[in-house]
PDB file of N, CA and C in Angstrom:
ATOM      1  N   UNK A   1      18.836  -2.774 -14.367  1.00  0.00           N
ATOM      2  CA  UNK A   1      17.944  -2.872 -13.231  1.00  0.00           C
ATOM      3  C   UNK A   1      17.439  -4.297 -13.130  1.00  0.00           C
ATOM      4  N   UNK A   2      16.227  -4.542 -13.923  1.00  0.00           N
ATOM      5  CA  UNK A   2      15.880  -5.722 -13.683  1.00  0.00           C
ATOM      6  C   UNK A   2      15.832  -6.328 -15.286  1.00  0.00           C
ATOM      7  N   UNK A   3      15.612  -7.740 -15.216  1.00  0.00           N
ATOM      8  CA  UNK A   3      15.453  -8.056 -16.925  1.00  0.00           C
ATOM      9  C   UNK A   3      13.900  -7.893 -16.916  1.00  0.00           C
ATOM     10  N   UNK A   4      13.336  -6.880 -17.390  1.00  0.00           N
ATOM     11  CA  UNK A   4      12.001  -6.212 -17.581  1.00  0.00           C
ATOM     12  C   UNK A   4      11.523  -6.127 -18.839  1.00  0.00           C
ATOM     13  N   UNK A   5      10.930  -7.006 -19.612  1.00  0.00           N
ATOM     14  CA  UNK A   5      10.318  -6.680 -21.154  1.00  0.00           C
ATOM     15  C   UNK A   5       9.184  -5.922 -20.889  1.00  0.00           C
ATOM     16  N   UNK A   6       8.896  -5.174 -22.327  1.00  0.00           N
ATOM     17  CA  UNK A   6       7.976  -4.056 -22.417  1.00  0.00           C
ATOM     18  C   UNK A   6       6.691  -4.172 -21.390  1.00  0.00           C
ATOM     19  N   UNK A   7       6.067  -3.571 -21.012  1.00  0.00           N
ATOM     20  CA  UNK A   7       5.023  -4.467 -20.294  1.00  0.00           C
ATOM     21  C   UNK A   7       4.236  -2.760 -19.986  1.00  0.00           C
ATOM     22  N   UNK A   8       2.925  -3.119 -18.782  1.00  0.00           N
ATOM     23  CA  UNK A   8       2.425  -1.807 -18.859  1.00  0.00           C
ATOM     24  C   UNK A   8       3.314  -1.045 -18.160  1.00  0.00           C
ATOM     25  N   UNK A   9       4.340  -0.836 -17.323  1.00  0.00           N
ATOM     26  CA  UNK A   9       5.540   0.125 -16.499  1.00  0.00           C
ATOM     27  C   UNK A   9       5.845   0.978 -17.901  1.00  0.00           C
ATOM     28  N   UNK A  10       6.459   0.322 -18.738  1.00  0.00           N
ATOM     29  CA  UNK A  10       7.111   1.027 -20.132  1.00  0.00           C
ATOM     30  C   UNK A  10       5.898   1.899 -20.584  1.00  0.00           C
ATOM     31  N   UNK A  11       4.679   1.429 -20.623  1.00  0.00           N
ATOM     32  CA  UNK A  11       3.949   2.891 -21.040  1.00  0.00           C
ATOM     33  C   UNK A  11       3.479   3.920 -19.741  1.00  0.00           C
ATOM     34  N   UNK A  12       4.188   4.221 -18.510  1.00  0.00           N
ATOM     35  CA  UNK A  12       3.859   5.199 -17.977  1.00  0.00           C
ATOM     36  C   UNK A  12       4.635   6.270 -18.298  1.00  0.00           C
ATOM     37  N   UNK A  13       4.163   7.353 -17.975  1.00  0.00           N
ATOM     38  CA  UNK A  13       4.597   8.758 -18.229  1.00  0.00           C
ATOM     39  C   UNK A  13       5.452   8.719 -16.569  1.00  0.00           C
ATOM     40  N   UNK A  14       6.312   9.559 -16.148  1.00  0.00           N
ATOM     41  CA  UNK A  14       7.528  10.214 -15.379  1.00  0.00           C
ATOM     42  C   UNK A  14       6.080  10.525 -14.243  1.00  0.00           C
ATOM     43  N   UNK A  15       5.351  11.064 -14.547  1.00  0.00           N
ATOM     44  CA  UNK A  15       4.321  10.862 -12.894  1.00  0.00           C
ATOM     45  C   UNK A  15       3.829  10.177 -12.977  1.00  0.00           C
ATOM     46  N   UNK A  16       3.128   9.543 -13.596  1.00  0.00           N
ATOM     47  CA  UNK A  16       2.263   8.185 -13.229  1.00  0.00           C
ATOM     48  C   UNK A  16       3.597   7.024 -12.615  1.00  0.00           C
ATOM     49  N   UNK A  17       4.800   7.233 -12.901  1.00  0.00           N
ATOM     50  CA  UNK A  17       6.051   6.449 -12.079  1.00  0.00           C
ATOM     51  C   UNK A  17       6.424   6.451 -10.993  1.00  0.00           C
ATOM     52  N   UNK A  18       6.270   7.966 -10.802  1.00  0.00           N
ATOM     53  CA  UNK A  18       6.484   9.020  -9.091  1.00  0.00           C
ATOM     54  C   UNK A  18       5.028   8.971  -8.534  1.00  0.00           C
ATOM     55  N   UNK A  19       4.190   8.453  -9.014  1.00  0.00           N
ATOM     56  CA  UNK A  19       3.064   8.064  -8.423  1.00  0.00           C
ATOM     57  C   UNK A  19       3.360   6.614  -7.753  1.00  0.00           C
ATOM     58  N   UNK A  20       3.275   5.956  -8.768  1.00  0.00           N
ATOM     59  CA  UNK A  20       3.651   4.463  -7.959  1.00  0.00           C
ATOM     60  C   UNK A  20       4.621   4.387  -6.920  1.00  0.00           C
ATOM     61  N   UNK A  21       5.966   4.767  -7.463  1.00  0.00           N
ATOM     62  CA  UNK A  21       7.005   4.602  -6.122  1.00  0.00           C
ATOM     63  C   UNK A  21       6.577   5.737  -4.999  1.00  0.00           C
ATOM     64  N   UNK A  22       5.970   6.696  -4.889  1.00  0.00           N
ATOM     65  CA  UNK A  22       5.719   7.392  -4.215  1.00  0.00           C
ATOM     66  C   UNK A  22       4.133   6.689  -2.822  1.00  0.00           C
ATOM     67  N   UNK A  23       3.430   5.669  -3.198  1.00  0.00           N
ATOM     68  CA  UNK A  23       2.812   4.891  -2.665  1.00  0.00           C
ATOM     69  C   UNK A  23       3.811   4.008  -1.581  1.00  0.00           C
ATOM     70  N   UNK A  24       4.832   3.631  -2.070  1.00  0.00           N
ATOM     71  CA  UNK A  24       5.691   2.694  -0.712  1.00  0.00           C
ATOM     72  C   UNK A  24       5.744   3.846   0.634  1.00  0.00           C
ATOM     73  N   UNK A  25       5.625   4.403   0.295  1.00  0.00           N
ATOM     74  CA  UNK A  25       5.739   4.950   2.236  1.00  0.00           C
ATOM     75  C   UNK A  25       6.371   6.682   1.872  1.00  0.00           C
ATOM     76  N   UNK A  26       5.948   7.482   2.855  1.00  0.00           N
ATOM     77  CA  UNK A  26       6.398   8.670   3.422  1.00  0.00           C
ATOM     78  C   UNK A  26       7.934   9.257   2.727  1.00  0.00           C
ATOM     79  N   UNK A  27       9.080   7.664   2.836  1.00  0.00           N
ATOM     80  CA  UNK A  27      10.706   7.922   2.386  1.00  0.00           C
ATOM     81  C   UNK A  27      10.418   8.439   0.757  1.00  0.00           C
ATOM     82  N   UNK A  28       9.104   8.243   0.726  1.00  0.00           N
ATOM     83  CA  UNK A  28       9.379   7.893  -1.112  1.00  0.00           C
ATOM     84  C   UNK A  28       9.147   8.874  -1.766  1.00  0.00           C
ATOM     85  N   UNK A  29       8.214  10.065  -1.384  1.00  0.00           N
ATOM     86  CA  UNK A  29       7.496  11.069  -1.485  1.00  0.00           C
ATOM     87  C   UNK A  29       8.404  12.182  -2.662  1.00  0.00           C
ATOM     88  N   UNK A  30       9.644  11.973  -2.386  1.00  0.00           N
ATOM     89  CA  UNK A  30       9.998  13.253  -3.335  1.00  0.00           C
ATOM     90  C   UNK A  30      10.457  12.518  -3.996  1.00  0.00           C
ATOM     91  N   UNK A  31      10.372  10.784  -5.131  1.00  0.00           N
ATOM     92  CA  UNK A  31      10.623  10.252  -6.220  1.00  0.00           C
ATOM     93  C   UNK A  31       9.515  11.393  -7.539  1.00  0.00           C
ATOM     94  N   UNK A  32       8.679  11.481  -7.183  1.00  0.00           N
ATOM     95  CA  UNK A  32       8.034  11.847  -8.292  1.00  0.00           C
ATOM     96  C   UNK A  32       8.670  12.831  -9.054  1.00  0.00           C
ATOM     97  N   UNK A  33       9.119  13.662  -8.639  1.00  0.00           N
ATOM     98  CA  UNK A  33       9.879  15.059  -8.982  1.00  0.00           C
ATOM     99  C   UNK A  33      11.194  14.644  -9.185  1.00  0.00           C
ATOM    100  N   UNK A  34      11.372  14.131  -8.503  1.00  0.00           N
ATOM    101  CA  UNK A  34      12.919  13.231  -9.095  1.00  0.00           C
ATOM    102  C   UNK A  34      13.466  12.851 -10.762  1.00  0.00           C
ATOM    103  N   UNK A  35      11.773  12.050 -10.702  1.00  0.00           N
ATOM    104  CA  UNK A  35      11.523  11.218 -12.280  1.00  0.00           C
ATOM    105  C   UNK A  35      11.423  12.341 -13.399  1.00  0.00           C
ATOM    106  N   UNK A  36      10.585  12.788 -12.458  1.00  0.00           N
ATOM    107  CA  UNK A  36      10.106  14.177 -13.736  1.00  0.00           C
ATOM    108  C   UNK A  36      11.796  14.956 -13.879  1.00  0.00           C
ATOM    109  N   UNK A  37      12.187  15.253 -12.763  1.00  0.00           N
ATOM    110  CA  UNK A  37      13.367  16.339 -13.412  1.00  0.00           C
ATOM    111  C   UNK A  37      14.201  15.690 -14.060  1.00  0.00           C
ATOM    112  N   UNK A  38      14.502  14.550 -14.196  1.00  0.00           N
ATOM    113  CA  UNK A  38      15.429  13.656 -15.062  1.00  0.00           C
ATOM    114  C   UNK A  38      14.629  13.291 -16.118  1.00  0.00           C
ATOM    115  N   UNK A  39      13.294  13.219 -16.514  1.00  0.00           N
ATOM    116  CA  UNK A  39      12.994  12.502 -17.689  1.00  0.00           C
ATOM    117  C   UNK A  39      12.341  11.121 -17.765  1.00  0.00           C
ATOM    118  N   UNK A  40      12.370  10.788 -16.547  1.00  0.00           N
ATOM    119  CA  UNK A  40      12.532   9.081 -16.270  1.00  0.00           C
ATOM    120  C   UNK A  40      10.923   8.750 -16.664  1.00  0.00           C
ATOM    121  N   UNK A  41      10.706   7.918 -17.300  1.00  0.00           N
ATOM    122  CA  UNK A  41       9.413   7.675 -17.531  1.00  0.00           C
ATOM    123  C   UNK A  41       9.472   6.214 -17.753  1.00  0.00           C
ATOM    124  N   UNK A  42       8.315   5.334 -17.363  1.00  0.00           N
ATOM    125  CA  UNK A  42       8.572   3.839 -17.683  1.00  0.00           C
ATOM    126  C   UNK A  42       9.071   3.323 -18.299  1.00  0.00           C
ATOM    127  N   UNK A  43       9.106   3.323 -19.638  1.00  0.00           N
ATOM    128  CA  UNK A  43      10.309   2.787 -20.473  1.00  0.00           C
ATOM    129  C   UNK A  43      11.656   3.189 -20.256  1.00  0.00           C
ATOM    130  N   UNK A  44      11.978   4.036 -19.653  1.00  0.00           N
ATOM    131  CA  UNK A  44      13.308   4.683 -19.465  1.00  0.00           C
ATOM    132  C   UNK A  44      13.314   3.932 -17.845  1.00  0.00           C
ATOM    133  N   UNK A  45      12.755   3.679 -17.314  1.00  0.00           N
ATOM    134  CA  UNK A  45      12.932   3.155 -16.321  1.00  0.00           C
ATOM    135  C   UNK A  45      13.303   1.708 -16.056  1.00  0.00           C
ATOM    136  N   UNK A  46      12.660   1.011 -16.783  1.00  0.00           N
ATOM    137  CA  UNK A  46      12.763  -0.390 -17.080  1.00  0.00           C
ATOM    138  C   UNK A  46      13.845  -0.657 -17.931  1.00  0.00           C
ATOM    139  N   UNK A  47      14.440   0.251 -18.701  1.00  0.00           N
ATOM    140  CA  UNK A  47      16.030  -0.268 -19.162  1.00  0.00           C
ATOM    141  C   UNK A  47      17.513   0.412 -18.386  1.00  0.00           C
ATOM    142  N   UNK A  48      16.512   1.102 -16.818  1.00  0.00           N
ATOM    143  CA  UNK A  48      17.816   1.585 -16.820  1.00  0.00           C
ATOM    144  C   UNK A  48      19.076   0.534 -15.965  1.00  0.00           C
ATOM    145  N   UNK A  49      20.141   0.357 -15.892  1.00  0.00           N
ATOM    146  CA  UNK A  49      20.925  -0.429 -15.010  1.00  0.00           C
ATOM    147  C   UNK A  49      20.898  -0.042 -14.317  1.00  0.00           C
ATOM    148  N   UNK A  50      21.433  -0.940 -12.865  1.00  0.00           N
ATOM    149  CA  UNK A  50      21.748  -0.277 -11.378  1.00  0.00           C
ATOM    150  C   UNK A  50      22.243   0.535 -11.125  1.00  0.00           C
ATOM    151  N   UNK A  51      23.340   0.837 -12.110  1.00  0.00           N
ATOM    152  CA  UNK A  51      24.671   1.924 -12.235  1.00  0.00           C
ATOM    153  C   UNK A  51      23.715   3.267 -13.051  1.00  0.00           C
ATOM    154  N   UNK A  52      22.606   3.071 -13.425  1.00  0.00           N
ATOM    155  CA  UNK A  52      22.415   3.947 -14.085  1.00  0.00           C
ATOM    156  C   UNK A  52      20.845   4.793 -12.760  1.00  0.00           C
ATOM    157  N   UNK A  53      20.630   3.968 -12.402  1.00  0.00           N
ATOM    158  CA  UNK A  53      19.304   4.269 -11.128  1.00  0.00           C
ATOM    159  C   UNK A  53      20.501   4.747  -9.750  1.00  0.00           C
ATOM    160  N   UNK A  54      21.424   4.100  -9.617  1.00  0.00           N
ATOM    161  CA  UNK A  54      22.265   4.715  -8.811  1.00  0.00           C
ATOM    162  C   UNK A  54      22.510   6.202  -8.353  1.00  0.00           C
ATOM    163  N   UNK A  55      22.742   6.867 -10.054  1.00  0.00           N
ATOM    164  CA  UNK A  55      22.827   8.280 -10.428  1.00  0.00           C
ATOM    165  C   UNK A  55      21.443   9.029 -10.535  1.00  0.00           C
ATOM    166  N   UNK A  56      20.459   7.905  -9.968  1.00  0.00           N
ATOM    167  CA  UNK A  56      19.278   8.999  -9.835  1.00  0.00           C
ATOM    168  C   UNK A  56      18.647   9.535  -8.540  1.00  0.00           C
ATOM    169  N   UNK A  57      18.825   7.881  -7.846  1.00  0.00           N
ATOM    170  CA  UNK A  57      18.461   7.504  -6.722  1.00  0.00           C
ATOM    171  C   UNK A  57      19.622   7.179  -5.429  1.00  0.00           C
ATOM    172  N   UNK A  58      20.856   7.839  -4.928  1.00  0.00           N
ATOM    173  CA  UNK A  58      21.510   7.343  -4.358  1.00  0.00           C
ATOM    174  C   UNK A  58      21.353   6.311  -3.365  1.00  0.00           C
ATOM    175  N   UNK A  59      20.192   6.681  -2.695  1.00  0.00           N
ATOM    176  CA  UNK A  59      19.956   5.806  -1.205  1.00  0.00           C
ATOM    177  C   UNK A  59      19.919   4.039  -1.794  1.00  0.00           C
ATOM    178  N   UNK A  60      20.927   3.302  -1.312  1.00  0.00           N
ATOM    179  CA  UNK A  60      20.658   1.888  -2.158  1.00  0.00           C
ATOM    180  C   UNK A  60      18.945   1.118  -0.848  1.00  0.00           C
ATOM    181  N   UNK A  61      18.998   1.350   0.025  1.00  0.00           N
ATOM    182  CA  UNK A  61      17.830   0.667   0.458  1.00  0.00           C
ATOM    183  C   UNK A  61      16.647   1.260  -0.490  1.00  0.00           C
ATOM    184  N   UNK A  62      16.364   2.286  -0.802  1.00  0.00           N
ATOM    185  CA  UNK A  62      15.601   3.002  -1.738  1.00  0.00           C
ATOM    186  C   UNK A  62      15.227   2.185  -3.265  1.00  0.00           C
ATOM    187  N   UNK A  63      16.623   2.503  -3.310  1.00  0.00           N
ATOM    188  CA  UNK A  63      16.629   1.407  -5.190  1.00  0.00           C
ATOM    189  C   UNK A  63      16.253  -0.258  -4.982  1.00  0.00           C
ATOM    190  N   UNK A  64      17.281  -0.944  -3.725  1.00  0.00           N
ATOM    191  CA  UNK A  64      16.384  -1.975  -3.361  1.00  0.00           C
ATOM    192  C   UNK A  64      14.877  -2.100  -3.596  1.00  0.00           C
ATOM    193  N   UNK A  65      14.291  -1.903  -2.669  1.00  0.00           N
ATOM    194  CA  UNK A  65      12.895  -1.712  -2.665  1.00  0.00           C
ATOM    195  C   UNK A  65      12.301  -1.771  -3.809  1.00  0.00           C
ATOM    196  N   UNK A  66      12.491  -0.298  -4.311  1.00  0.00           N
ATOM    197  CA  UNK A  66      11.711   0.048  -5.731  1.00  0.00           C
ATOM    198  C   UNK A  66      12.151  -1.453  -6.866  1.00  0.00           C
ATOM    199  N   UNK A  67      13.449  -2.010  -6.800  1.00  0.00           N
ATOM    200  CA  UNK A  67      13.591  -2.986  -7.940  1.00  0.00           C
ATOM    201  C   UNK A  67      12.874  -4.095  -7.224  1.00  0.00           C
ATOM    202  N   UNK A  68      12.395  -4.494  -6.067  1.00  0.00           N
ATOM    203  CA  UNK A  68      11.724  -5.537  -5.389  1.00  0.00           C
ATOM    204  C   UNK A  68      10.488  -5.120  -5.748  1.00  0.00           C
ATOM    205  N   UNK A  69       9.869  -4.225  -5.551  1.00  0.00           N
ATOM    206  CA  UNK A  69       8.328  -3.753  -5.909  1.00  0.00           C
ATOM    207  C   UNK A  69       8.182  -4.088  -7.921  1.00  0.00           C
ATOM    208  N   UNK A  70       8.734  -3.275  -7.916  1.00  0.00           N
ATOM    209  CA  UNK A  70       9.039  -3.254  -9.758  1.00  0.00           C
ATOM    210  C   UNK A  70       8.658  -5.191 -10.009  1.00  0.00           C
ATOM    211  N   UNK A  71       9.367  -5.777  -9.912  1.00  0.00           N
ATOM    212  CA  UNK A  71       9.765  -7.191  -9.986  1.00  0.00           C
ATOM    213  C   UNK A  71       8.470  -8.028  -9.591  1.00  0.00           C
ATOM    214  N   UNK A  72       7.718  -7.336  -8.258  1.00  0.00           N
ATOM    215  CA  UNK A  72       6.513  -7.839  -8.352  1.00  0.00           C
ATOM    216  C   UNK A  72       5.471  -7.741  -8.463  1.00  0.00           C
ATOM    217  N   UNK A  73       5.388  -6.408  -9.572  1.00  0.00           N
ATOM    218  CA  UNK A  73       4.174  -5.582 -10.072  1.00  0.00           C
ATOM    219  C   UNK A  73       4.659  -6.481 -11.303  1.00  0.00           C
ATOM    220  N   UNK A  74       5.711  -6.587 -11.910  1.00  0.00           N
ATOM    221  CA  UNK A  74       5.586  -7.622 -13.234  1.00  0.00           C
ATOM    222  C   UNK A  74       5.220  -9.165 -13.672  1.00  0.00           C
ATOM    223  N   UNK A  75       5.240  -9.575 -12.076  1.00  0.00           N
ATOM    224  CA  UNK A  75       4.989 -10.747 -12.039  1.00  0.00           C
ATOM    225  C   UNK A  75       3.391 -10.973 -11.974  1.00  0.00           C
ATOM    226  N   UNK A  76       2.922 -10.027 -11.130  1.00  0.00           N
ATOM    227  CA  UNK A  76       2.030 -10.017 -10.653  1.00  0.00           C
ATOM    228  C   UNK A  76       0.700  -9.272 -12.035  1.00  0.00           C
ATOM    229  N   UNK A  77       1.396  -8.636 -13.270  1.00  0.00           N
ATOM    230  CA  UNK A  77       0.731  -7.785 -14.340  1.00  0.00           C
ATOM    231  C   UNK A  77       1.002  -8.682 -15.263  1.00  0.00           C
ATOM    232  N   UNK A  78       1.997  -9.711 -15.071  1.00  0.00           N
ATOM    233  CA  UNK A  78       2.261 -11.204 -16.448  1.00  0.00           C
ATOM    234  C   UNK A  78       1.195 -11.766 -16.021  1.00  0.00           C
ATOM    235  N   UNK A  79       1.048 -12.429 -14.828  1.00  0.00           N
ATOM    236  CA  UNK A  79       0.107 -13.719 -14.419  1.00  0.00           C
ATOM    237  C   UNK A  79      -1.752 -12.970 -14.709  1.00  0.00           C
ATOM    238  N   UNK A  80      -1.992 -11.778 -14.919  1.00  0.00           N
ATOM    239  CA  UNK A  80      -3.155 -10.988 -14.598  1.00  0.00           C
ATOM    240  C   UNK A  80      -3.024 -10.663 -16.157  1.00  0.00           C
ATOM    241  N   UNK A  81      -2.443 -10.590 -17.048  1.00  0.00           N
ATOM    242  CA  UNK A  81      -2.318 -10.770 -18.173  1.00  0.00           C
ATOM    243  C   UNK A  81      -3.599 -10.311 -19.371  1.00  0.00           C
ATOM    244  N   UNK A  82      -3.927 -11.380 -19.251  1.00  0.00           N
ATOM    245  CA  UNK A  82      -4.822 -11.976 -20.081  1.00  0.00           C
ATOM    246  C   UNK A  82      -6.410 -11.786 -19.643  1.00  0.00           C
ATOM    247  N   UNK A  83      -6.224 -11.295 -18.318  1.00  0.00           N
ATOM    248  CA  UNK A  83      -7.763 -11.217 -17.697  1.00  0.00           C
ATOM    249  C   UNK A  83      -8.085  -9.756 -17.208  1.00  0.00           C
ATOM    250  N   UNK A  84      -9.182  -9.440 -17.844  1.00  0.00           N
ATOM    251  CA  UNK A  84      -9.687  -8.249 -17.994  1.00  0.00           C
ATOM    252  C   UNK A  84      -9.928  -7.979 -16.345  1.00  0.00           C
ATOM    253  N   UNK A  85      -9.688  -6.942 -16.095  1.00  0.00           N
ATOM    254  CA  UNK A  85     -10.192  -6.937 -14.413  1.00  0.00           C
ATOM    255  C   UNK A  85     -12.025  -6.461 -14.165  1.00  0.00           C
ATOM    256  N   UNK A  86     -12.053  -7.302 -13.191  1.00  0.00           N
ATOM    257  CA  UNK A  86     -13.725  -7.152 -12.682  1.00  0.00           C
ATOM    258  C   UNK A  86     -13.946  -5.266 -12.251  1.00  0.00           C
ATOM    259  N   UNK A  87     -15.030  -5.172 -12.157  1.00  0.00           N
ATOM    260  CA  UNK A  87     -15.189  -3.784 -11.897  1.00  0.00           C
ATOM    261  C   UNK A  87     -15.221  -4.034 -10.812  1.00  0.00           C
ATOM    262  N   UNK A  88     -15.584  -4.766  -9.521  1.00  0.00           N
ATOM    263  CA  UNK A  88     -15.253  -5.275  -8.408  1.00  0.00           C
ATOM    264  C   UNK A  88     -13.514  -4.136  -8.114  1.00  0.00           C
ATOM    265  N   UNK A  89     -12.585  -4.887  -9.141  1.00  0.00           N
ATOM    266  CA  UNK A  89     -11.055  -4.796  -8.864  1.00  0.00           C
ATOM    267  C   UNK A  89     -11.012  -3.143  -9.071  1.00  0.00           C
ATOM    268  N   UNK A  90     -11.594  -2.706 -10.382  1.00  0.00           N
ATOM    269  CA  UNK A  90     -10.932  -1.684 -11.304  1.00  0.00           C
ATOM    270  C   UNK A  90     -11.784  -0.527 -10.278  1.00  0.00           C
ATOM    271  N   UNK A  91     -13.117  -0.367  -9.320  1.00  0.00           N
ATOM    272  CA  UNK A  91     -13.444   0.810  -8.616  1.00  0.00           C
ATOM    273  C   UNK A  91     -12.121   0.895  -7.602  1.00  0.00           C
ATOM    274  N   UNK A  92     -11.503   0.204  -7.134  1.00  0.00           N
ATOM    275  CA  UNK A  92     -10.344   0.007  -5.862  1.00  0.00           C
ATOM    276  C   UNK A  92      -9.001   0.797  -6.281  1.00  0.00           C
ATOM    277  N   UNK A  93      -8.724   0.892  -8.095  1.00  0.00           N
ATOM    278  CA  UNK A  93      -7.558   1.233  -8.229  1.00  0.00           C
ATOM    279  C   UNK A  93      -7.633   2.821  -8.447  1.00  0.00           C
ATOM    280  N   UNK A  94      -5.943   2.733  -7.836  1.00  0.00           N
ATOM    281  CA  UNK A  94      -5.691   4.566  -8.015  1.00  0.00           C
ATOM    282  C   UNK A  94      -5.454   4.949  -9.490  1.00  0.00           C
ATOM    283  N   UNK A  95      -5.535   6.284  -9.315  1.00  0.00           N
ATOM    284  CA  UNK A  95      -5.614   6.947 -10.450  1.00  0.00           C
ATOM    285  C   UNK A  95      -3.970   6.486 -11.613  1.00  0.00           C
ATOM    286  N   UNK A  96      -3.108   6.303 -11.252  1.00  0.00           N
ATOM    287  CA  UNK A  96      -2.060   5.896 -12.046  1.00  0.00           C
ATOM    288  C   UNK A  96      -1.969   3.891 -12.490  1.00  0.00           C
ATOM    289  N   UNK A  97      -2.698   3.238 -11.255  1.00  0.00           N
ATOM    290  CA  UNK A  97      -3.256   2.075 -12.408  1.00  0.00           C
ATOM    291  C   UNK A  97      -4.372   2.011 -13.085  1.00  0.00           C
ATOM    292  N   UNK A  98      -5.615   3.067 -12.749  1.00  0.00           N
ATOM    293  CA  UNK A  98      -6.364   3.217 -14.335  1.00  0.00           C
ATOM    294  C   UNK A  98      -5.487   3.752 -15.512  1.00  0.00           C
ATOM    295  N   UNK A  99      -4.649   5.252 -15.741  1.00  0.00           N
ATOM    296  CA  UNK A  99      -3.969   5.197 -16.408  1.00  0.00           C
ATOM    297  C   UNK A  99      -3.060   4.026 -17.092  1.00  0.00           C
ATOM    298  N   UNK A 100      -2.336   3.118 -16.139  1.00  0.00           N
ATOM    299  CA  UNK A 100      -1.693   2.345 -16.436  1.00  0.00           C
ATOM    300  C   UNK A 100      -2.358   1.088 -17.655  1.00  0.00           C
ATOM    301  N   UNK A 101      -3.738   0.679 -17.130  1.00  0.00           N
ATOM    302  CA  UNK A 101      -4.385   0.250 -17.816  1.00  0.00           C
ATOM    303  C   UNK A 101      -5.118   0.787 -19.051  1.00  0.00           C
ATOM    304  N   UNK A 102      -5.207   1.866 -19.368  1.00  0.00           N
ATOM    305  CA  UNK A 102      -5.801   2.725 -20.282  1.00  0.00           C
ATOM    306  C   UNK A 102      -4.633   2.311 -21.194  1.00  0.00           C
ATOM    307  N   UNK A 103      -3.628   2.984 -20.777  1.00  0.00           N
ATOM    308  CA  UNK A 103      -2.056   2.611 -21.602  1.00  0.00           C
ATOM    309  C   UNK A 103      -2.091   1.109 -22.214  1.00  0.00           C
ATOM    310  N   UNK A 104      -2.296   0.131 -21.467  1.00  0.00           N
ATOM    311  CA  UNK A 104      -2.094  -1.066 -22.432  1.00  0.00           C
ATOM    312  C   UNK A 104      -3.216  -1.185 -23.560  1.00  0.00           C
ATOM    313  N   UNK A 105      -4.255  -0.393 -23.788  1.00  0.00           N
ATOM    314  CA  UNK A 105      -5.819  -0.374 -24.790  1.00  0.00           C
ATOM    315  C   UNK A 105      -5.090  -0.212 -26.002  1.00  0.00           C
ATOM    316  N   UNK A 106      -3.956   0.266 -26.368  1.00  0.00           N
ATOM    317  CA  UNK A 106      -3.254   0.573 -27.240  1.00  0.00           C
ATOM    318  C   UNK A 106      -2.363   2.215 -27.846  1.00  0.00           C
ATOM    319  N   UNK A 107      -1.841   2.321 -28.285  1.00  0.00           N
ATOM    320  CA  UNK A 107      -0.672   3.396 -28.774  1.00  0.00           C
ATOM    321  C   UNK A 107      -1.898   4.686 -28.769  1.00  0.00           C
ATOM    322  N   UNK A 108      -2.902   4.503 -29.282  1.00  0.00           N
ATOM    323  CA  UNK A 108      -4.254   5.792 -29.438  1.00  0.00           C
ATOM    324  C   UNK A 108      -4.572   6.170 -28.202  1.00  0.00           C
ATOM    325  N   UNK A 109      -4.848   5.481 -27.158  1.00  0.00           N
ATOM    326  CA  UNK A 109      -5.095   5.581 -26.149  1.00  0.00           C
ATOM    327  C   UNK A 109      -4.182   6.101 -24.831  1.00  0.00           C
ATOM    328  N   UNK A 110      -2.475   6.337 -25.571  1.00  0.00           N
ATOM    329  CA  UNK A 110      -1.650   6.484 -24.406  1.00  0.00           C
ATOM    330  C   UNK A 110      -1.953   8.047 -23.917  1.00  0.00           C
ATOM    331  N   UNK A 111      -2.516   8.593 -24.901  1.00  0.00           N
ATOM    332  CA  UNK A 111      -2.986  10.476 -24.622  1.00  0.00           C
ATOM    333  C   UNK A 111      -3.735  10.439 -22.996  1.00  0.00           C
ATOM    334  N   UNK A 112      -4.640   9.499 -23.079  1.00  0.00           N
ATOM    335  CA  UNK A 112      -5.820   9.501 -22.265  1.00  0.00           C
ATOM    336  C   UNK A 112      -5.155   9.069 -21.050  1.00  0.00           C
ATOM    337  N   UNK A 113      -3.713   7.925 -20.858  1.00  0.00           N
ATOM    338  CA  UNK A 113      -3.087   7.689 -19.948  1.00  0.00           C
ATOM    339  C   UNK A 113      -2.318   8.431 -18.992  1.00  0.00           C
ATOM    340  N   UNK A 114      -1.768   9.853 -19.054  1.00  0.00           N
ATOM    341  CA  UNK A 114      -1.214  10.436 -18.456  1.00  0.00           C
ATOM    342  C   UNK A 114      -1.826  11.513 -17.228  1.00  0.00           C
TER     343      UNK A 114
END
């Protein structure tokens, strides 16, 4: 798919995934159930190849997208890194980037993420 090191995507669970791609629009709506009936969960997501998202996701404008979004939720979660978010930021986010963020607190904390 993409060259993606571990990052917070790899600790979501298969809905908190079908949550996110399910935010791009209306087309996207039945990814969640998708993820879940295959297994697909962030880390499984982030290593899979094109050839391998292909067999999940046929529609290629679909997989487009999602690897364009993907690509700049990582860029955008590298550069944001290091900085704790304001409560300003963190009342605004949905329920799968608090999870998401709970997930990076560490390995104890991934229970509380899903």
């Amino acid at each position: 798919m993409v060259a993606a090191k571990a990052s917070v995507v790899g600790s979501w669970s298969a809905t908190q995934l079908g949550a996110w791609v399910s935010t791009f629009g209306e087309d996207y709506r039945s990814y969640p159930n998708i993820f879940r009936e295959h297994s697909i969960d962030g880390q499984l997501f982030v290593e899979m190849t094109d050839q391998d998202l292909a067999e999940v996701i046929g529609n290629e404008e679909h997989r487009e997208r999602i690897q364009l979004e993907l690509q700049a939720y990582l860029k955008k979660t590298e550069a944001n890194n290091s900085e704790e978010p304001s409560l300003k930021e963190a009342k605004q986010w949905s329920s799968c980037q608090v999870g998401a963020w709970v997930a990076t607190l560490g390995p104890e904390y991934r229970q509380y993420a899903r």
